[in-house]
N, C-alpha and C. Protein backbone atom coordinates (compact mmCIF):
# COMPACT_ATOMS: atom_id res chain seq x y z
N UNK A 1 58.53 23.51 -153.25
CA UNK A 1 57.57 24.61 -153.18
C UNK A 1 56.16 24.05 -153.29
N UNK A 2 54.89 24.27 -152.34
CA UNK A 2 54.01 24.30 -152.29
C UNK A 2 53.23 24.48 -153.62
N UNK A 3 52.53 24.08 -153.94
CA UNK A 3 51.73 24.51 -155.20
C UNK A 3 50.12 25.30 -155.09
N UNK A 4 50.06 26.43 -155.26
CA UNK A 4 49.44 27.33 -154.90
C UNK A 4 47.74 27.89 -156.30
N UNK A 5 46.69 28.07 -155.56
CA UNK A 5 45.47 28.04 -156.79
C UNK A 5 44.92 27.03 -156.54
N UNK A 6 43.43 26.88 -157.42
CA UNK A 6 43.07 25.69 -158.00
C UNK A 6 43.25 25.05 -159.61
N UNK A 7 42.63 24.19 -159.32
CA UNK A 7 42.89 23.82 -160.48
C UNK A 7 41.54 22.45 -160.88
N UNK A 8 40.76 22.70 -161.76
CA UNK A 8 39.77 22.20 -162.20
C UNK A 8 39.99 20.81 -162.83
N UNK A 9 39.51 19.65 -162.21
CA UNK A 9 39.79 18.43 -162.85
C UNK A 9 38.64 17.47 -163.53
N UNK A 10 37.49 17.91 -162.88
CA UNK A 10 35.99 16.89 -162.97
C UNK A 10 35.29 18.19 -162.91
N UNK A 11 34.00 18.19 -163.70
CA UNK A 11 32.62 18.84 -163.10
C UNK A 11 31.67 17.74 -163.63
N UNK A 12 30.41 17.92 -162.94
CA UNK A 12 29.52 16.56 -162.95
C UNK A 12 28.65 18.38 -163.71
N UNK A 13 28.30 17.88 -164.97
CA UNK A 13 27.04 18.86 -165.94
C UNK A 13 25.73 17.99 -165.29
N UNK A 14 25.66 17.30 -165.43
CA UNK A 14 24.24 16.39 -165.66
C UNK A 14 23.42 16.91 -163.75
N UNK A 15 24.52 16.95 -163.27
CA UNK A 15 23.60 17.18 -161.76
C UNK A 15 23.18 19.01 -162.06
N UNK A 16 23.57 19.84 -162.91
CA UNK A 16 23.18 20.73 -163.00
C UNK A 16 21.89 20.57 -163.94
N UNK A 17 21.42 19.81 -164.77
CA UNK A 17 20.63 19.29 -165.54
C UNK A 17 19.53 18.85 -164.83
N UNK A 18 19.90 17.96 -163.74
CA UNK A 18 18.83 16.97 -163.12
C UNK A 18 18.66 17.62 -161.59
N UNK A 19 19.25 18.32 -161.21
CA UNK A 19 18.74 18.95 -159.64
C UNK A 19 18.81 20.50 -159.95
N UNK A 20 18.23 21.28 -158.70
CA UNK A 20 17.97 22.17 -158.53
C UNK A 20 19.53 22.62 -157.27
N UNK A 21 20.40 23.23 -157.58
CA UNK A 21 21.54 23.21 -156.59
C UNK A 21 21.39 24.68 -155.61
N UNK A 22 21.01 24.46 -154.40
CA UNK A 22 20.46 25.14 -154.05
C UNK A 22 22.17 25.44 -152.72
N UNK A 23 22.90 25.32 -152.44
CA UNK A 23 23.89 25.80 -152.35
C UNK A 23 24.91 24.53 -152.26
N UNK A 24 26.26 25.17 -151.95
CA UNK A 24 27.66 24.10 -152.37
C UNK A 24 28.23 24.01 -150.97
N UNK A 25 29.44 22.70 -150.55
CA UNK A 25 30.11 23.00 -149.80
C UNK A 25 31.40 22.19 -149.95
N UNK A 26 32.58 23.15 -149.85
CA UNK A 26 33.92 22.36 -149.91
C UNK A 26 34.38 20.76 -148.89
N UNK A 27 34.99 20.25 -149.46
CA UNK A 27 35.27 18.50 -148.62
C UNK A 27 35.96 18.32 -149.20
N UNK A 28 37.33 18.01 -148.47
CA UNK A 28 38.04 17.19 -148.18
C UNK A 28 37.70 16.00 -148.63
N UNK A 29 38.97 14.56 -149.31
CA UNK A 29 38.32 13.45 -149.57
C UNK A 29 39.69 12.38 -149.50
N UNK A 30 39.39 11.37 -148.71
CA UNK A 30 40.89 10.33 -148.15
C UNK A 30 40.81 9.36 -149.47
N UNK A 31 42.23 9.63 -150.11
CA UNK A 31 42.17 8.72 -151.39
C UNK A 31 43.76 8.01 -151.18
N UNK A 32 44.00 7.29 -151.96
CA UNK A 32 44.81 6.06 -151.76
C UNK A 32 46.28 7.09 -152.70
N UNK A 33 47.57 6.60 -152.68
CA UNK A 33 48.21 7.31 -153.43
C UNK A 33 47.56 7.39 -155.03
N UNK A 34 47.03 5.76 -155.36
CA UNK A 34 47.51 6.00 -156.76
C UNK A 34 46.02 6.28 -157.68
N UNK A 35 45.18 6.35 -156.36
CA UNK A 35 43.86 7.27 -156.93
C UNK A 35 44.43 8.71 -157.01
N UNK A 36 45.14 9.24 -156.24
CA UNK A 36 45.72 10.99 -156.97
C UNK A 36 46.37 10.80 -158.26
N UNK A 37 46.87 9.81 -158.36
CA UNK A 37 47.92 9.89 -159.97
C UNK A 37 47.21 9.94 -160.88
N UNK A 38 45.91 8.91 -160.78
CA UNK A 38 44.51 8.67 -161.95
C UNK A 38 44.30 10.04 -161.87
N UNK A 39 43.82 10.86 -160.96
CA UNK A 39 43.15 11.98 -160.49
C UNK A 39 44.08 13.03 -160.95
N UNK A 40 44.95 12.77 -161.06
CA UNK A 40 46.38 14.24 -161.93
C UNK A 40 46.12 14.38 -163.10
N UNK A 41 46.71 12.73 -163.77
CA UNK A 41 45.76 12.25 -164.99
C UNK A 41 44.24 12.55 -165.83
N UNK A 42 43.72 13.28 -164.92
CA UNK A 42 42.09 13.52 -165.42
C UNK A 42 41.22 12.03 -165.41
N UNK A 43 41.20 11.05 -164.75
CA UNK A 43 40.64 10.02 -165.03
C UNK A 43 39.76 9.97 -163.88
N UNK A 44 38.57 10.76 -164.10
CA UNK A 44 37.85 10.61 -163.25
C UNK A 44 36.20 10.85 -163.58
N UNK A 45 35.22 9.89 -163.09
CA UNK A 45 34.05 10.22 -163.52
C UNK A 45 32.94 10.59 -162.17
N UNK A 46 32.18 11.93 -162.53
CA UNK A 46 31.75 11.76 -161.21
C UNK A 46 30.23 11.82 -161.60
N UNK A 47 29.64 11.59 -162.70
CA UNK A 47 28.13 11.24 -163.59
C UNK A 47 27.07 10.67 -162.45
N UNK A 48 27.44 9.06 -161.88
CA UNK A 48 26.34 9.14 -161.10
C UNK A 48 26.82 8.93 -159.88
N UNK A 49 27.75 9.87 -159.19
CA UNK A 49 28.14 9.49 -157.73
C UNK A 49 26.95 10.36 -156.64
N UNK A 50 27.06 10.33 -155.72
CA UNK A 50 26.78 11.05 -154.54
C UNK A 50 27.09 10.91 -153.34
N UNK A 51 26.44 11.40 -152.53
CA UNK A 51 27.59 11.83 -150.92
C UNK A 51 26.12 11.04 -150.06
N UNK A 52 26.59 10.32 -149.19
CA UNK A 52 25.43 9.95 -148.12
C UNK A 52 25.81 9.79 -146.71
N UNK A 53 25.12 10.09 -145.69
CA UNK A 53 26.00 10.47 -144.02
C UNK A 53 25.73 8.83 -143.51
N UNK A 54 26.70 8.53 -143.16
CA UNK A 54 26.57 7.14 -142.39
C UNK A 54 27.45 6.79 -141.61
N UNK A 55 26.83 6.51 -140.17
CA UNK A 55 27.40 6.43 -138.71
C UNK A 55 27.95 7.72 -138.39
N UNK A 56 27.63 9.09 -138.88
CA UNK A 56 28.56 10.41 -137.78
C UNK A 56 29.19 10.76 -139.40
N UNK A 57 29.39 9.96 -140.51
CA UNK A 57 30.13 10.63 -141.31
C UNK A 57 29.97 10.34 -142.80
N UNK A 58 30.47 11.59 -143.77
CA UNK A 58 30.06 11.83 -144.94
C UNK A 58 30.73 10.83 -145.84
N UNK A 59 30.54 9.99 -146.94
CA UNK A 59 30.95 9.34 -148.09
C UNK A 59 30.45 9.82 -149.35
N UNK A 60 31.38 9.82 -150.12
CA UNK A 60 31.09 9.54 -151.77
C UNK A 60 31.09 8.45 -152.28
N UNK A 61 29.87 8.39 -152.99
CA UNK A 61 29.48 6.85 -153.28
C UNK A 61 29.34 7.15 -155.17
N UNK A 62 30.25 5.99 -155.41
CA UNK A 62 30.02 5.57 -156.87
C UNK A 62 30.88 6.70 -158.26
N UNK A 63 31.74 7.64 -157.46
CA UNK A 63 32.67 8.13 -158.01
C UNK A 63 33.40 7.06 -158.64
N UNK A 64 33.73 7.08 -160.11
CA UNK A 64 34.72 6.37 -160.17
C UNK A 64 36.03 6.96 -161.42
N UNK A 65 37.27 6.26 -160.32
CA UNK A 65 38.35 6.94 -160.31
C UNK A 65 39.37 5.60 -160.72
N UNK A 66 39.41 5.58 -162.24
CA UNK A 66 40.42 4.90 -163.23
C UNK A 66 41.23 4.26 -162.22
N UNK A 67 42.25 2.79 -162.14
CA UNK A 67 42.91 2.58 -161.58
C UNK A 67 43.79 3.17 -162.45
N UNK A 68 45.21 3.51 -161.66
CA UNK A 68 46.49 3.87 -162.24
C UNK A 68 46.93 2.85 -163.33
N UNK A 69 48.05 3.10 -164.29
CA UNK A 69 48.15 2.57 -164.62
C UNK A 69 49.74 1.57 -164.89
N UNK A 70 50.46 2.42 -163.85
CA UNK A 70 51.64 1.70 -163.63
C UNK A 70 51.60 1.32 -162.00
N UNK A 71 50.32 1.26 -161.65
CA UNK A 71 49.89 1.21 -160.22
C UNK A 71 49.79 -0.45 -159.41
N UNK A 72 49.92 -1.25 -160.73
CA UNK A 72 50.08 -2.94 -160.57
C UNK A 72 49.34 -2.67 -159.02
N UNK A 73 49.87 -3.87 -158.12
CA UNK A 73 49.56 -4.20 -156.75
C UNK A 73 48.80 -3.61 -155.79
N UNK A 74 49.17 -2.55 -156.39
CA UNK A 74 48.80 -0.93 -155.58
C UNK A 74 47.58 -0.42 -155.97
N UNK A 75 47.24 -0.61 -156.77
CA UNK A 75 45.95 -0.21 -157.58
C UNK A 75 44.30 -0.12 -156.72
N UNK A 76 43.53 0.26 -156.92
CA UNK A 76 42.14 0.49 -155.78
C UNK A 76 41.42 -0.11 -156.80
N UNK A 77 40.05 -0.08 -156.05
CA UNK A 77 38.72 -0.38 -156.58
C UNK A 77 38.24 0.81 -157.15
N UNK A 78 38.12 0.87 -158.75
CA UNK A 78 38.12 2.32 -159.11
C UNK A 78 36.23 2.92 -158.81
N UNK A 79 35.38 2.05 -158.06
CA UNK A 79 34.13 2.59 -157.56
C UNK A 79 33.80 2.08 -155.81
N UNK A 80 34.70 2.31 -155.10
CA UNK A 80 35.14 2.07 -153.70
C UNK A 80 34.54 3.52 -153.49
N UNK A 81 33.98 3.20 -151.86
CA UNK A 81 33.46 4.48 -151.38
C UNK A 81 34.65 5.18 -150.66
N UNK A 82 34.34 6.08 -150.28
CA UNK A 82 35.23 7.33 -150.19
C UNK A 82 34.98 8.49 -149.35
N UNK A 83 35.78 8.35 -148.20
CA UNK A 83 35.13 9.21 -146.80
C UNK A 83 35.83 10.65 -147.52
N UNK A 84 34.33 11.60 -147.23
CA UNK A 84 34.76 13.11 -147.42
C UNK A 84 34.70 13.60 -146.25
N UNK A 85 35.78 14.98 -146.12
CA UNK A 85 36.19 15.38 -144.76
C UNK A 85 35.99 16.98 -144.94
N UNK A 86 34.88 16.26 -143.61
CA UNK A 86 34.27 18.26 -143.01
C UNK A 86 34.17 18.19 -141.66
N UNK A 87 34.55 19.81 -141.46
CA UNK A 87 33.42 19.93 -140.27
C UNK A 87 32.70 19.31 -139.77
N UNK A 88 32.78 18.89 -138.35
CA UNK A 88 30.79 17.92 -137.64
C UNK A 88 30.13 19.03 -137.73
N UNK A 89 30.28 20.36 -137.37
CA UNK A 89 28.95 20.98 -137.40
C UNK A 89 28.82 21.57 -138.87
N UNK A 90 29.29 21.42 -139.89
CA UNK A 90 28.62 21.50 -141.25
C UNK A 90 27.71 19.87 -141.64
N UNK A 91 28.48 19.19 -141.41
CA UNK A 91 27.66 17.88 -141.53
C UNK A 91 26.56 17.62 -140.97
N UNK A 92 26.51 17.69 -139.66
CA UNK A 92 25.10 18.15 -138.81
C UNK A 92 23.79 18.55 -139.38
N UNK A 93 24.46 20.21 -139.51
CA UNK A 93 23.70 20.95 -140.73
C UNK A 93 22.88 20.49 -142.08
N UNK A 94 23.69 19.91 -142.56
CA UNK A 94 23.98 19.09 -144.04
C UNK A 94 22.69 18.03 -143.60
N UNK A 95 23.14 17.05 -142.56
CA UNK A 95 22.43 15.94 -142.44
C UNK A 95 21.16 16.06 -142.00
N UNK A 96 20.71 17.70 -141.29
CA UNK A 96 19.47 17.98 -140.88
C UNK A 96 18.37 18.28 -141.95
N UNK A 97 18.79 18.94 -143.36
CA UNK A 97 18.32 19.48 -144.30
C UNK A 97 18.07 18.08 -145.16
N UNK A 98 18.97 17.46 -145.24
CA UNK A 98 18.83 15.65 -145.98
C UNK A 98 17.39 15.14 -145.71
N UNK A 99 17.82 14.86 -144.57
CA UNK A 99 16.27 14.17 -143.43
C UNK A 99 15.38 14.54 -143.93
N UNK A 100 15.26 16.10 -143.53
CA UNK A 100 13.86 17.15 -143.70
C UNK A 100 13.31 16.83 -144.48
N UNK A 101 14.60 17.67 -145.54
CA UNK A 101 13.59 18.54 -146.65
C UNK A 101 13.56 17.63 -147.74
N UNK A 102 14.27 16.38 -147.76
CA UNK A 102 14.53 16.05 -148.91
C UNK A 102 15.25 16.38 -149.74
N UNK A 103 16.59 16.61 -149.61
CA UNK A 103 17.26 16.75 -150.59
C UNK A 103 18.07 15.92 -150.48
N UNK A 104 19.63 15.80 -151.57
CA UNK A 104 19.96 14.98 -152.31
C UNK A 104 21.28 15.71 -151.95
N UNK A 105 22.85 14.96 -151.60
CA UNK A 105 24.13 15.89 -151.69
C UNK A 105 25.12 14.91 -152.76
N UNK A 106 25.23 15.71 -154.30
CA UNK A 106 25.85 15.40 -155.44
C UNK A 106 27.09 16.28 -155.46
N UNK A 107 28.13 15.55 -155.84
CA UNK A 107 29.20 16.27 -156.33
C UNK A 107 29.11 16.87 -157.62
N UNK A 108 29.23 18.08 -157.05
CA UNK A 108 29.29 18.73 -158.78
C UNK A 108 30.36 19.12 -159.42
N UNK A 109 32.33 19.33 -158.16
CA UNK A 109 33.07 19.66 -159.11
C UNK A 109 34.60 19.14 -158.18
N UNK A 110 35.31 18.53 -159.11
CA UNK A 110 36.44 17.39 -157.93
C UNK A 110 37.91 18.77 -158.45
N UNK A 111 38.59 18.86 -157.93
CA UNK A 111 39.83 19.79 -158.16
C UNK A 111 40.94 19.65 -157.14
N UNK A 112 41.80 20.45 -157.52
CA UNK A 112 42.88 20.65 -156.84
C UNK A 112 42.85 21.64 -156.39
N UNK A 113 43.22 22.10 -154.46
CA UNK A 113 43.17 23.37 -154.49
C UNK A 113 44.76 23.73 -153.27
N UNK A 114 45.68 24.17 -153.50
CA UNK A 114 46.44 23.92 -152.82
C UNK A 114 47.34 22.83 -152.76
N UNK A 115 47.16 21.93 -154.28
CA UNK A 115 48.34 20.89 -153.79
C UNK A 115 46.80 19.72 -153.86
N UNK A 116 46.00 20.02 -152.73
CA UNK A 116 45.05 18.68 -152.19
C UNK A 116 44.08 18.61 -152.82
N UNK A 117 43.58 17.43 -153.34
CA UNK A 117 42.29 17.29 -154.22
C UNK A 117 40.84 17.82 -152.65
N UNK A 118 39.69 18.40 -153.53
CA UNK A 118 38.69 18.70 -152.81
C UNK A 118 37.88 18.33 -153.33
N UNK A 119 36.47 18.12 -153.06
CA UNK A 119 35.11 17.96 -153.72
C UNK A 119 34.05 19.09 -153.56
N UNK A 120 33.65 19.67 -154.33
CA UNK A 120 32.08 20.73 -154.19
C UNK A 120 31.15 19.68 -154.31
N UNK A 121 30.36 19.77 -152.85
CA UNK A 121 29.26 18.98 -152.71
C UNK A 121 27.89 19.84 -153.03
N UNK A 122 26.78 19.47 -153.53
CA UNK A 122 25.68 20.58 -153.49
C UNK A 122 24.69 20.15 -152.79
N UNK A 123 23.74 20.33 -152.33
CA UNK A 123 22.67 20.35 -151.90
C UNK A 123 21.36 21.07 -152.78
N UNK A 124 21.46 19.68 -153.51
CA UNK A 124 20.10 19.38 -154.48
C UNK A 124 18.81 18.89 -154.18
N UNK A 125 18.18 19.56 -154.98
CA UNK A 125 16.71 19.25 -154.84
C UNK A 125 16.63 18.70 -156.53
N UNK A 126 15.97 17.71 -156.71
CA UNK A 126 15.17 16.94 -157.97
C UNK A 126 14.44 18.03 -158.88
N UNK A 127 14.81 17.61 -160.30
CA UNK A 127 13.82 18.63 -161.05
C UNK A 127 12.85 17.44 -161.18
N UNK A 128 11.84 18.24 -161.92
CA UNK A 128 10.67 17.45 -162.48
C UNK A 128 11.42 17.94 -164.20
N UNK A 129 10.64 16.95 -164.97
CA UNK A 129 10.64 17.19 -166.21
C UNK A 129 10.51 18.30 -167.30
N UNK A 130 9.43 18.89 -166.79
CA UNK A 130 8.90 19.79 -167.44
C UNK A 130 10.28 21.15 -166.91
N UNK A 131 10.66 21.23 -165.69
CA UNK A 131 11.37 21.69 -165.10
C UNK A 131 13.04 21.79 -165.86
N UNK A 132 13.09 20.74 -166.35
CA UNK A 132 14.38 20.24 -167.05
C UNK A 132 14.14 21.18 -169.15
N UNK A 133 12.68 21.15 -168.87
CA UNK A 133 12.39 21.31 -170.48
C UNK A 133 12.62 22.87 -170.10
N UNK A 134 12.07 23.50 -169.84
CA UNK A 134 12.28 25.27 -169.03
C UNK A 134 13.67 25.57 -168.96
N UNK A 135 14.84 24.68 -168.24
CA UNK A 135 15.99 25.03 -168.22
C UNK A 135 16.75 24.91 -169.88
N UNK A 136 16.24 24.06 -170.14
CA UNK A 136 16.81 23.99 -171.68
C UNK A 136 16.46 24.72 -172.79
N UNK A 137 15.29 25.13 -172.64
CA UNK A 137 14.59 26.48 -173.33
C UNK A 137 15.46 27.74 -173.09
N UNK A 138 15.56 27.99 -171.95
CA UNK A 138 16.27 29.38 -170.94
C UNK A 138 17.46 29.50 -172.12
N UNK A 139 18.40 28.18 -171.80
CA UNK A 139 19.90 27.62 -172.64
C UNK A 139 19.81 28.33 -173.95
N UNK A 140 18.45 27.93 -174.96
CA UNK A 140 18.66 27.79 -176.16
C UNK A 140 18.25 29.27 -176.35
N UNK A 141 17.55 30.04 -175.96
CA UNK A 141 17.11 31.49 -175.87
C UNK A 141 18.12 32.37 -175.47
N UNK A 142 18.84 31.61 -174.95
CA UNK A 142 20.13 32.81 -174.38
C UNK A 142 21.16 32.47 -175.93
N UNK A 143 21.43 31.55 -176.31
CA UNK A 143 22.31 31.17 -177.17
C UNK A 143 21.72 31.71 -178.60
N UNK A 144 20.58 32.23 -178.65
CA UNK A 144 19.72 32.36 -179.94
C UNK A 144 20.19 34.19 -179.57
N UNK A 145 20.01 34.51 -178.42
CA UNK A 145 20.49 35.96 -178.58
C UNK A 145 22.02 36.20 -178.82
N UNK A 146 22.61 35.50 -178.39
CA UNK A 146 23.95 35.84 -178.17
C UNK A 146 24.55 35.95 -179.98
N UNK A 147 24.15 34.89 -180.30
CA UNK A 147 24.49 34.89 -182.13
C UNK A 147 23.66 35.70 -182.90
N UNK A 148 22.98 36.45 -182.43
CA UNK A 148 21.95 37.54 -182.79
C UNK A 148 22.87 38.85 -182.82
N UNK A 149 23.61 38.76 -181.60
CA UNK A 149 24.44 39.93 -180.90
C UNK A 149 25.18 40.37 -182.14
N UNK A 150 26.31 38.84 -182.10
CA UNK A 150 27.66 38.42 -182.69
C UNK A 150 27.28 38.57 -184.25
N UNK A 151 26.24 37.98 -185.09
CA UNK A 151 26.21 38.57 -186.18
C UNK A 151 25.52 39.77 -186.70
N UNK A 152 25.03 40.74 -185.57
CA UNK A 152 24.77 42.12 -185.65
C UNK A 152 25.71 43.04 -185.95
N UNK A 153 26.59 42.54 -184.83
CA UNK A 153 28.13 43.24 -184.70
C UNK A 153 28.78 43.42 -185.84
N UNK A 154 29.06 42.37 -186.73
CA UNK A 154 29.18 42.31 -187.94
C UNK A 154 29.15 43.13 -189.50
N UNK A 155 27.98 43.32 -189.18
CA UNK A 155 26.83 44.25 -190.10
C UNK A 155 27.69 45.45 -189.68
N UNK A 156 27.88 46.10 -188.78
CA UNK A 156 27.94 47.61 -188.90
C UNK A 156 29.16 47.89 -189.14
């Protein structure tokens, strides 16, 4: 039987921290058997990877994905690049906005969906600093109400 849903294995926080994610797109990604077993396993880091178009097609660069560990012979380069699989005319797209505008395509979340591992790619733009201090303010103001809420509730 098919195995049906997703299922959440990696999210990269820090690219939500350090870019501006201005939208996502699903990919496909060609991995070796015993990079899925690491990858079942949870052994996967995706902190400072990213996606870059070269010759007609998309890679993930600097993912790295634990070698197995009963994987002896078989085993990969656990920071080997890694062709992701889309659409040419999303890539196109993708690669026109790169050029332009300057942006940046980070993985922000690796899973299972159907059985097949996928990647959410984003299309980031760079914060500035001060930019990063604002988002973390936002964080701590929302969290300062919420326990405001929760020990209000309390009281009555």
């Amino acid at each position: 039987m098919k195995p049906t849903g997703t299922k959440l294995i990696a999210q990269n926080k820090k690219a939500f921290h350090d870019y501006f994610i201005e939208e996502t797109l699903e990919a496909g990604i060609a991995l070796t058997g015993t990079e899925v077993k690491s990858i079942r396993a949870g052994r996967v880091n995706l902190r400072d990877s990213y996606a870059a178009v070269d010759k007609g097609e998309l890679f993930l660069i600097g993912t790295h994905i634990s070698p197995y560990e009963q994987g002896n012979i078989y085993n990969h380069d656990p920071l080997r690049t890694r062709k992701l699989l889309v659409h040419a005319r999303e890539l196109r797209r993708l690669f026109g906005k790169v050029q332009m505008a300057g942006y940046t395509l980070i993985p922000t979340k690796l899973y299972f969906k159907d059985g097949r591992v996928k990647v959410e790619i984003g299309l980031a733009k760079g914060k500035a600093t001060y930019d990063k201090r604002q988002t973390l303010a936002k964080k701590e103001a929302q969290r300062d109400m919420e326990r405001a809420f929760r020990s209000r509730g309390r009281d009555e």
